[in-house]
N, C-alpha and C. Protein backbone atom coordinates (compact mmCIF):
# COMPACT_ATOMS: atom_id res chain seq x y z
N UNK A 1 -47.03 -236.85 -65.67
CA UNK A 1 -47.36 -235.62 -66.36
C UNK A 1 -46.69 -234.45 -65.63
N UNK A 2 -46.50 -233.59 -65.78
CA UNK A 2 -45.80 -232.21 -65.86
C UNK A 2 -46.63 -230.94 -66.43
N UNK A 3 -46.46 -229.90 -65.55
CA UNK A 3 -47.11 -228.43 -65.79
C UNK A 3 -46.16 -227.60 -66.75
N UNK A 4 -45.96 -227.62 -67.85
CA UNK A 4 -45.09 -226.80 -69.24
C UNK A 4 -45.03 -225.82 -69.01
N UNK A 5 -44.22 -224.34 -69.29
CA UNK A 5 -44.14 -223.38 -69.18
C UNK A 5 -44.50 -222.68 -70.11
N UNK A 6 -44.66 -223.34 -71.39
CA UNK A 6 -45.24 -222.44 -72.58
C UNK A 6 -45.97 -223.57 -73.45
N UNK A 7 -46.32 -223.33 -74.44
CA UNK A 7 -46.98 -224.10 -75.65
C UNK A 7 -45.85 -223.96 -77.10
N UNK A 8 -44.63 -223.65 -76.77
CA UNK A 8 -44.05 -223.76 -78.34
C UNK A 8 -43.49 -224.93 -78.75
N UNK A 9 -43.12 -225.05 -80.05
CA UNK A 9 -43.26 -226.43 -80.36
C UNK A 9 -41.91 -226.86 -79.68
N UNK A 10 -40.82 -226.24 -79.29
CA UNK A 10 -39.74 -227.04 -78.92
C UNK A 10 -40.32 -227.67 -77.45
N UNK A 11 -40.79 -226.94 -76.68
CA UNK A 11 -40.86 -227.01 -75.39
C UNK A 11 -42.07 -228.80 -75.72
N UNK A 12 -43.44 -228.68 -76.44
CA UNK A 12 -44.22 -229.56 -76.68
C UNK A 12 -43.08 -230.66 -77.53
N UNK A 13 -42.39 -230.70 -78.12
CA UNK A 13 -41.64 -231.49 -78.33
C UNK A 13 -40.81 -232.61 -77.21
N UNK A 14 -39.87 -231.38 -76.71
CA UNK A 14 -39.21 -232.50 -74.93
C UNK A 14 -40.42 -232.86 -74.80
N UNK A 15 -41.14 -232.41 -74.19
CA UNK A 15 -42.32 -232.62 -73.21
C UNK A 15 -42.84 -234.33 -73.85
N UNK A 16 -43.27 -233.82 -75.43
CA UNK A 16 -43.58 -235.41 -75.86
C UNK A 16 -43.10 -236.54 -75.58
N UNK A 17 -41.27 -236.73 -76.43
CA UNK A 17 -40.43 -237.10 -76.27
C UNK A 17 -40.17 -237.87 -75.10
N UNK A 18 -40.70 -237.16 -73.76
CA UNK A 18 -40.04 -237.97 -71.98
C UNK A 18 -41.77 -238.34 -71.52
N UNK A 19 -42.75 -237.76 -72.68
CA UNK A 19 -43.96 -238.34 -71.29
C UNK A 19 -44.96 -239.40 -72.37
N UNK A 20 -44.67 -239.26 -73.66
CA UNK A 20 -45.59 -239.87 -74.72
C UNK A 20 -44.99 -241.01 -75.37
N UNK A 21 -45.52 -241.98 -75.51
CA UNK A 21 -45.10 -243.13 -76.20
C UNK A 21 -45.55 -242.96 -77.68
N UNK A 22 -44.01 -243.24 -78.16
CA UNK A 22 -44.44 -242.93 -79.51
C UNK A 22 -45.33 -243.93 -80.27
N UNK A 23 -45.93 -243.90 -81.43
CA UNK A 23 -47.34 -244.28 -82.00
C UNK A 23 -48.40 -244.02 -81.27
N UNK A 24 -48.31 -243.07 -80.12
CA UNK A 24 -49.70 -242.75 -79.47
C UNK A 24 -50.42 -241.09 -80.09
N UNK A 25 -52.03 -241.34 -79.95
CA UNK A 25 -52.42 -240.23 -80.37
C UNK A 25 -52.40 -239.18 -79.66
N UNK A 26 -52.28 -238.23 -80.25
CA UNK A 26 -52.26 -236.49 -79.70
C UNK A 26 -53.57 -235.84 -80.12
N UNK A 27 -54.62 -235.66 -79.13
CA UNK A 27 -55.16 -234.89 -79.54
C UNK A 27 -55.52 -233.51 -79.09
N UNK A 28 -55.39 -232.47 -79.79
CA UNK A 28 -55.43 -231.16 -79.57
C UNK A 28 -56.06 -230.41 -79.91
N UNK A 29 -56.17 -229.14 -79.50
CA UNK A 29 -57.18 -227.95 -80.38
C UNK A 29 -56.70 -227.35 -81.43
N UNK A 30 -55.44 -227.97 -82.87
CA UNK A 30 -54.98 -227.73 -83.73
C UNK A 30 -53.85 -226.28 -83.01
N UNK A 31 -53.38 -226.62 -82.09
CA UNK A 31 -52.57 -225.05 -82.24
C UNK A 31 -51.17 -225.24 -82.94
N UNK A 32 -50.76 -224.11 -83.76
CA UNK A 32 -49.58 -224.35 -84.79
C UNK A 32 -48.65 -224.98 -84.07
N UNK A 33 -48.25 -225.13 -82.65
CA UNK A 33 -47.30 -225.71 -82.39
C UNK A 33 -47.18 -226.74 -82.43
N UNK A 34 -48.88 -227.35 -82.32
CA UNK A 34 -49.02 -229.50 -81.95
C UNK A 34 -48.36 -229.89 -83.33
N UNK A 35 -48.62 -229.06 -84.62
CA UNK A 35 -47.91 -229.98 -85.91
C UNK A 35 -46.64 -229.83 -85.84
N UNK A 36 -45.98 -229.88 -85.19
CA UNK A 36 -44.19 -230.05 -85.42
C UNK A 36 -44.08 -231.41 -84.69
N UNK A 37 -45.41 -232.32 -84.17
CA UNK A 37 -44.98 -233.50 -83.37
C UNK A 37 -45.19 -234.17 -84.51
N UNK A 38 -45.88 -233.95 -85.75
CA UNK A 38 -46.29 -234.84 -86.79
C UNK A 38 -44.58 -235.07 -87.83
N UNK A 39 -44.79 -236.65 -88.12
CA UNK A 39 -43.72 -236.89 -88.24
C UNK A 39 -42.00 -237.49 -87.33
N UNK A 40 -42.49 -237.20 -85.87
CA UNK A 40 -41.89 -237.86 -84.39
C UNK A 40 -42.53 -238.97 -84.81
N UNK A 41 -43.74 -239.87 -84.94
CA UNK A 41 -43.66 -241.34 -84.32
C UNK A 41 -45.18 -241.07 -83.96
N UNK A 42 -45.63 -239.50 -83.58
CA UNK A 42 -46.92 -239.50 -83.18
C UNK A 42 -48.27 -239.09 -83.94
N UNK A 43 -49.30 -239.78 -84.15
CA UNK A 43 -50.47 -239.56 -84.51
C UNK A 43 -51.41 -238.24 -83.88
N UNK A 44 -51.14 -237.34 -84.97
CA UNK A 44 -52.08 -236.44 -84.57
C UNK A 44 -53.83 -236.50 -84.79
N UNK A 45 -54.36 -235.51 -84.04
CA UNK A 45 -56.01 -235.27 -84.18
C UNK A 45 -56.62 -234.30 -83.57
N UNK A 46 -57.15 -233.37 -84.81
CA UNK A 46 -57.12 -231.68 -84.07
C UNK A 46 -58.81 -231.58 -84.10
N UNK A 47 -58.97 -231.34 -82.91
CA UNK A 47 -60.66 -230.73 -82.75
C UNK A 47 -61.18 -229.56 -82.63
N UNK A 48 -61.94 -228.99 -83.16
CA UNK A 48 -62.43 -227.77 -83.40
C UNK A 48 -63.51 -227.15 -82.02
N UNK A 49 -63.25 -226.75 -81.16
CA UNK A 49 -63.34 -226.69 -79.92
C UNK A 49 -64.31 -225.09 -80.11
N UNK A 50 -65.67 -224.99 -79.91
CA UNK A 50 -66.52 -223.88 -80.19
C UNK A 50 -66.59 -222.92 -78.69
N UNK A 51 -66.01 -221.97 -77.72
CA UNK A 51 -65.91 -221.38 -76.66
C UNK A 51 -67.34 -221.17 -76.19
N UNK A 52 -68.07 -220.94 -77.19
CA UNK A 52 -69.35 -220.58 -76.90
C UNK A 52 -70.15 -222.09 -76.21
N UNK A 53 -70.20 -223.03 -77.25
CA UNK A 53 -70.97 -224.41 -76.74
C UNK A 53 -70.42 -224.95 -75.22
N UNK A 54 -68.60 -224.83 -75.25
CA UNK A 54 -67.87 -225.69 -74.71
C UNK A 54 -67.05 -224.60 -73.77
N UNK A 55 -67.27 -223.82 -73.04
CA UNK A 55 -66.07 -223.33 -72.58
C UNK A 55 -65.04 -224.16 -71.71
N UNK A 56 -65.51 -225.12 -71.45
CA UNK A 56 -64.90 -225.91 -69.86
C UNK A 56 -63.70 -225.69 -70.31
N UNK A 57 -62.75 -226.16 -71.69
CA UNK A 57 -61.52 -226.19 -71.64
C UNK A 57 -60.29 -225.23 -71.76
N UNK A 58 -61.95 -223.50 -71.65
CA UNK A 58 -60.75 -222.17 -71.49
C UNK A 58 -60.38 -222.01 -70.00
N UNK A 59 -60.81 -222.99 -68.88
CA UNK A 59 -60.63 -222.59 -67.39
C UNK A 59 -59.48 -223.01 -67.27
C-alpha cells in the first residue's frame, strides 16, 4: 500500500491498477472519483458513512 497525494480519479486509477487485483472489491464512501474504476475489472460498493454516528473515518 502507498500514501496518494490526492483522491482524483486518474491518480485512484494508477494507484488501482499497481496495488489492486482486478475482480476485487472497492469499497468506498461513493466519492465521484471511485466511479471511474467501474468498468477496469473492479467491483464497486459505496457506503453511506453518517459523521455524526461514525466519525472514526474523518481522523
Amino acid at each position: 500500500m502507498e500514501v496518494i497525494p490526492n483522491i482524483k480519479s486518474k491518480t485512484l486509477i494508477d494507484f488501482a491498477e499497481r496495488q489492486i487485483n482486478c475482480g476485487s472489491t472497492i469499497i468506498s464512501d461513493g466519492c465521484r472519483s471511485y466511479r471511474k474504476l467501474d468498468g477496469r475489472g473492479y467491483k464497486l460498493q459505496f457506503l453511506v458513512y453518517n459523521p455524526k454516528k461514525n466519525p472514526d473515518h474523518l481522523r
